[in-house]
N, C-alpha and C. Protein backbone atom coordinates (compact mmCIF):
# COMPACT_ATOMS: atom_id res chain seq x y z
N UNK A 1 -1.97 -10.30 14.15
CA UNK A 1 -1.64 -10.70 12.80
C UNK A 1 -0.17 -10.46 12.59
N UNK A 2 0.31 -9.21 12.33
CA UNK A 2 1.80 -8.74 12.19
C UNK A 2 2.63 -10.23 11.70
N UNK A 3 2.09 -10.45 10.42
CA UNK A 3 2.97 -11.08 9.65
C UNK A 3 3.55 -10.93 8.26
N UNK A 4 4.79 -11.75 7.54
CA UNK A 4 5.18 -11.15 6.52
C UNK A 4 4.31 -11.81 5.38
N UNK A 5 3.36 -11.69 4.53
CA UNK A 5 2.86 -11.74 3.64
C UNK A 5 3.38 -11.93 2.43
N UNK A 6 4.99 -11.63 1.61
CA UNK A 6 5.28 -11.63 0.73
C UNK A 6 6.70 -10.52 0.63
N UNK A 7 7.19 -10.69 0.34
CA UNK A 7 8.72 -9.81 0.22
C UNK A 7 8.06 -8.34 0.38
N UNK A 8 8.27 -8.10 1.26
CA UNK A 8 8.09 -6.37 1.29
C UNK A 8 6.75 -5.98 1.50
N UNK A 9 5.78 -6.89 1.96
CA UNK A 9 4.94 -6.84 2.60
C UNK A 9 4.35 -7.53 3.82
N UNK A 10 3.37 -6.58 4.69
CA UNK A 10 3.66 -7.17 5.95
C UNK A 10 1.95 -6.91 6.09
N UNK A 11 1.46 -8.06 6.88
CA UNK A 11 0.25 -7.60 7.25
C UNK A 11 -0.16 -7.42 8.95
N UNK A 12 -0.78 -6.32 9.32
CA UNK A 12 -0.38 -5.77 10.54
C UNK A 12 -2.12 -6.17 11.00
N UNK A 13 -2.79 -6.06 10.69
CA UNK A 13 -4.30 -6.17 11.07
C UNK A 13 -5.34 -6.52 10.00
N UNK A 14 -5.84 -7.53 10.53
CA UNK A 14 -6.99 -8.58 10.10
C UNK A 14 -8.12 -7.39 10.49
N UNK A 15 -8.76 -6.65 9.52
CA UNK A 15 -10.05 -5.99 10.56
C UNK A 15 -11.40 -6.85 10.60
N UNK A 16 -11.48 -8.02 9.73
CA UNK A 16 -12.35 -8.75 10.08
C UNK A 16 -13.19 -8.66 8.37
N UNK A 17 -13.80 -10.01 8.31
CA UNK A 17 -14.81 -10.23 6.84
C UNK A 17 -13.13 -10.05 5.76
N UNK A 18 -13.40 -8.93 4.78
CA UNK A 18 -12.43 -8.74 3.46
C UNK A 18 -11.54 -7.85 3.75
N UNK A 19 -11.00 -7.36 5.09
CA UNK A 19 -10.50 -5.91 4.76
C UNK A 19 -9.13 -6.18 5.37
N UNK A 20 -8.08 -5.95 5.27
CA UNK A 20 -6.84 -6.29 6.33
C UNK A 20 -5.81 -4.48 6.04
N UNK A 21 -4.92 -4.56 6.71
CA UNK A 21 -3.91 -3.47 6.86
C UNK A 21 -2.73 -4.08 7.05
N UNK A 22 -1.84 -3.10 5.39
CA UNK A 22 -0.74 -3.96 4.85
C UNK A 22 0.38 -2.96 5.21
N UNK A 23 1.44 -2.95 5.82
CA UNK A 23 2.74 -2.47 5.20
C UNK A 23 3.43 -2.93 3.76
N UNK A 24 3.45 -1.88 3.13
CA UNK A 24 3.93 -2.79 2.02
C UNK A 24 5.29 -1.63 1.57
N UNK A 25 6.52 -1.76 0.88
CA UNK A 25 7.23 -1.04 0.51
C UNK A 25 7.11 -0.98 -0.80
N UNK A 26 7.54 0.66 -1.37
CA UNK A 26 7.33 0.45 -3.30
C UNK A 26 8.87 -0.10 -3.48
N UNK A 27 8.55 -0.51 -4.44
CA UNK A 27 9.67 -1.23 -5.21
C UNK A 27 10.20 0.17 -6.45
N UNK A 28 11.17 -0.18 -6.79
CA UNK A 28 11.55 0.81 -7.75
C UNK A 28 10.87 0.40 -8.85
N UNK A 29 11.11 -0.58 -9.10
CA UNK A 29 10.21 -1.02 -10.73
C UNK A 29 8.54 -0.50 -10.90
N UNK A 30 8.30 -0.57 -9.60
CA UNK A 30 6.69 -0.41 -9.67
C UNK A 30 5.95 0.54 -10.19
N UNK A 31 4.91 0.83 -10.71
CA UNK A 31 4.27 1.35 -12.00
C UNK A 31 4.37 3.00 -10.71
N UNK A 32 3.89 2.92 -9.44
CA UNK A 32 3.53 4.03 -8.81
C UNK A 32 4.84 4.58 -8.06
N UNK A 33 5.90 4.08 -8.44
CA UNK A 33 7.05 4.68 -8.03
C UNK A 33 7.63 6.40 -8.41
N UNK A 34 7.75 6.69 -6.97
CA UNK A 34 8.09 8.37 -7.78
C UNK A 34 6.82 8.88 -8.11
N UNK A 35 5.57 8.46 -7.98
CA UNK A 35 4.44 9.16 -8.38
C UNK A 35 3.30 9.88 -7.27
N UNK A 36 2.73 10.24 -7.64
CA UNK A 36 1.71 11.34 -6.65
C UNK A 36 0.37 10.24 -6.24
N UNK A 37 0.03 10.35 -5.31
CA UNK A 37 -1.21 9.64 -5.07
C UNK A 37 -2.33 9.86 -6.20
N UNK A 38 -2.87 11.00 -6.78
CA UNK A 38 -3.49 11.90 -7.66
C UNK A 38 -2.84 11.37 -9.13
N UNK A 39 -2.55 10.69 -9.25
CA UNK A 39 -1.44 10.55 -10.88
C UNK A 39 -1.43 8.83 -10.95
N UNK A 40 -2.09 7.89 -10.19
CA UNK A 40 -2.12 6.18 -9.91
C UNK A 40 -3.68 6.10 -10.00
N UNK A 41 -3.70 5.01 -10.36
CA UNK A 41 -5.30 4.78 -10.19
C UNK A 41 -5.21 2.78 -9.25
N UNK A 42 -5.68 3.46 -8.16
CA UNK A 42 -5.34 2.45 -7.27
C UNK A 42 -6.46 1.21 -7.44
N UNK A 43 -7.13 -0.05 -7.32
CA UNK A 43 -8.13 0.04 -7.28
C UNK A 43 -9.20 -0.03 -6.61
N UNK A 44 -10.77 0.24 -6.78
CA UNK A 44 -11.64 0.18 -5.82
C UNK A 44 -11.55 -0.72 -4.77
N UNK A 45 -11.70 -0.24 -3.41
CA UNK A 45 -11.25 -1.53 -2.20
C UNK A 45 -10.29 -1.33 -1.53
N UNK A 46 -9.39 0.06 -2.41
CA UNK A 46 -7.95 0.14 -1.51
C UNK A 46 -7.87 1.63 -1.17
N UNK A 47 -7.05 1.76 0.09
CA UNK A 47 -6.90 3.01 0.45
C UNK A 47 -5.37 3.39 0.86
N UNK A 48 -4.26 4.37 0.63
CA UNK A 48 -3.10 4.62 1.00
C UNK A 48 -3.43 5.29 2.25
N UNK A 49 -2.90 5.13 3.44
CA UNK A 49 -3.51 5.77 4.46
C UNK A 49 -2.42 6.40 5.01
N UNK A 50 -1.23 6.00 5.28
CA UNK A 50 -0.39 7.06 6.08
C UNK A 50 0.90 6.00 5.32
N UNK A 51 2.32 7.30 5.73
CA UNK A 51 3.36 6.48 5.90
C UNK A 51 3.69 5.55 6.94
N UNK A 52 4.82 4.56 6.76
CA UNK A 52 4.93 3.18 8.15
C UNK A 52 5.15 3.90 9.29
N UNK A 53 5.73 5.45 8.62
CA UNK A 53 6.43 6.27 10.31
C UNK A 53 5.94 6.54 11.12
N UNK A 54 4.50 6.66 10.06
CA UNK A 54 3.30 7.56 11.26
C UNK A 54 3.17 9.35 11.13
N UNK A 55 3.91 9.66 10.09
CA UNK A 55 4.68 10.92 10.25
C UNK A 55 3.36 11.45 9.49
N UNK A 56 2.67 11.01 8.48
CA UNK A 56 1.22 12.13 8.19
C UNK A 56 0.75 11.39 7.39
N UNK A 57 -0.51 11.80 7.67
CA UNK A 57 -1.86 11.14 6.35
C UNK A 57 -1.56 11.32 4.96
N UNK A 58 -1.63 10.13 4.30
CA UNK A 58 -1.66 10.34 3.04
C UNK A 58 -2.72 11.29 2.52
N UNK A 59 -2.19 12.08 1.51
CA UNK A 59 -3.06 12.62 0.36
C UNK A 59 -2.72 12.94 -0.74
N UNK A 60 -3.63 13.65 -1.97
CA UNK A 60 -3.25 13.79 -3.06
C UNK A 60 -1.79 13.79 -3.82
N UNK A 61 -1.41 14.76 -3.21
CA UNK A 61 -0.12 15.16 -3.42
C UNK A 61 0.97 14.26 -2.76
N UNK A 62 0.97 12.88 -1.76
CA UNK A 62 2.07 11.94 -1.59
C UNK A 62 2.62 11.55 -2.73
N UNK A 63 3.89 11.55 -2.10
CA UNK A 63 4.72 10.56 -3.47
C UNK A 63 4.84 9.56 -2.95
N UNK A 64 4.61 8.49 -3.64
CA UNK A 64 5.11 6.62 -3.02
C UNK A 64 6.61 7.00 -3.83
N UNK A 65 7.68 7.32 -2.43
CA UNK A 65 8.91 6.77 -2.81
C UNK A 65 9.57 5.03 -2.95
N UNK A 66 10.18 5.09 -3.71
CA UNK A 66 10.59 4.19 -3.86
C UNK A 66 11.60 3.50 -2.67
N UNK A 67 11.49 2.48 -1.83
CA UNK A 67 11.97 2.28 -0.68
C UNK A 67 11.83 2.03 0.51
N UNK A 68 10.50 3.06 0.77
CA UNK A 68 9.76 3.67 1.75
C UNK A 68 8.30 3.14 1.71
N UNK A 69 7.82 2.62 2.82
CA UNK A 69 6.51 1.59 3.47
C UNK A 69 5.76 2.75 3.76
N UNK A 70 4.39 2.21 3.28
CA UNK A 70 2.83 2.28 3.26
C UNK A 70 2.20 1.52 4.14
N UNK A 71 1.12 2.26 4.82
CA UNK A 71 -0.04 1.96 4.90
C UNK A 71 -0.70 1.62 4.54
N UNK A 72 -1.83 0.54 4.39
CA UNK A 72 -2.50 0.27 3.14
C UNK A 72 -4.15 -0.12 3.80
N UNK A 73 -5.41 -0.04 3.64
CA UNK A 73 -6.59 -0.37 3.76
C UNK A 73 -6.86 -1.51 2.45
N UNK A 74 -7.16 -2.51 2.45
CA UNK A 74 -7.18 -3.18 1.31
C UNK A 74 -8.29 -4.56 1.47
N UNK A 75 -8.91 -4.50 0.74
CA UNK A 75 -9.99 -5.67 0.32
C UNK A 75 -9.16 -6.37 0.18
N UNK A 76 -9.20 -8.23 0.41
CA UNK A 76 -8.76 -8.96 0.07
C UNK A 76 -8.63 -9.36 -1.89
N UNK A 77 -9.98 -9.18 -1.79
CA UNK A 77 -10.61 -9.03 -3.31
C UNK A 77 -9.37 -8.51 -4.42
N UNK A 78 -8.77 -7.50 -4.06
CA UNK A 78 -7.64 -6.65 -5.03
C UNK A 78 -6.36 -6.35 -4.29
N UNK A 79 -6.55 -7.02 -3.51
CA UNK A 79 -4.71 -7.41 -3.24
C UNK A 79 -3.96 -7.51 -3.97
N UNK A 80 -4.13 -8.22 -5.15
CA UNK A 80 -3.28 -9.08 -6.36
C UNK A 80 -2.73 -7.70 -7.10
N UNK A 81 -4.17 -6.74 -7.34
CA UNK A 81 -4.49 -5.69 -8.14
C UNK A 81 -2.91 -4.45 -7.40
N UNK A 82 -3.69 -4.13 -6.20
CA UNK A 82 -2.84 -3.44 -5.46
C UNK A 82 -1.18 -3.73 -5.23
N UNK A 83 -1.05 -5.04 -5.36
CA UNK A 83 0.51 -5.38 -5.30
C UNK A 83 0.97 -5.18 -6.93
N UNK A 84 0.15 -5.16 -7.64
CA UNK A 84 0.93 -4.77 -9.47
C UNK A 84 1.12 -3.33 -9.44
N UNK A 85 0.69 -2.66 -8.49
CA UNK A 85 0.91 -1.16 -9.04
C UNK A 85 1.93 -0.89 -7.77
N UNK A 86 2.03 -1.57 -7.06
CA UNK A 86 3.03 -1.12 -5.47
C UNK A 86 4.16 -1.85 -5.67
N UNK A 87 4.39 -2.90 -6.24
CA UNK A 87 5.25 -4.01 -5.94
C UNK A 87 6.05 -4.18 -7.41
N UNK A 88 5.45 -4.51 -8.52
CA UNK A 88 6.10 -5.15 -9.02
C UNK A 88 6.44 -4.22 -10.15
């Protein structure tokens, strides 16, 4: 797959049926910028899974910096959903 999907997002794996794996970068404007994983309400279907570096599993306490690429588990279904709180 490893294609670009949309300015600042990249899709790295098709896992098959609804589910794909996104790089995506936060944008500064974006609602989850500067914020804690624990403090966003992402929605059902999506998962933050690691940084692009590889450097550690997301959890509660991540901040989505502004700049800096995600991991993403994501239903096709709320893509749209997931790019309003990451992206725009």
């Amino acid at each position: 797959v490893n294609e670009l999907v949309g300015d600042g997002t990249r899709s790295l794996e098709s896992i098959g049926g609804n589910l794909e794996i996104l790089e995506i970068e936060i944008t500064l404007e974006a609602p989850a910028a500067g914020r804690r994983l624990d403090q966003i309400s992402l929605p059902r279907g999506s998962l933050i899974i690691a940084n692009a570096e590889g450097e550690r599993v997301s959890t509660a306490e991540t901040v989505l910096e502004p700049g800096h690429r995600y991991l993403i588990a994501v239903e096709t279904a709320v893509m749209d959903e997931v790019m309003n709180v990451l992206r725009w």
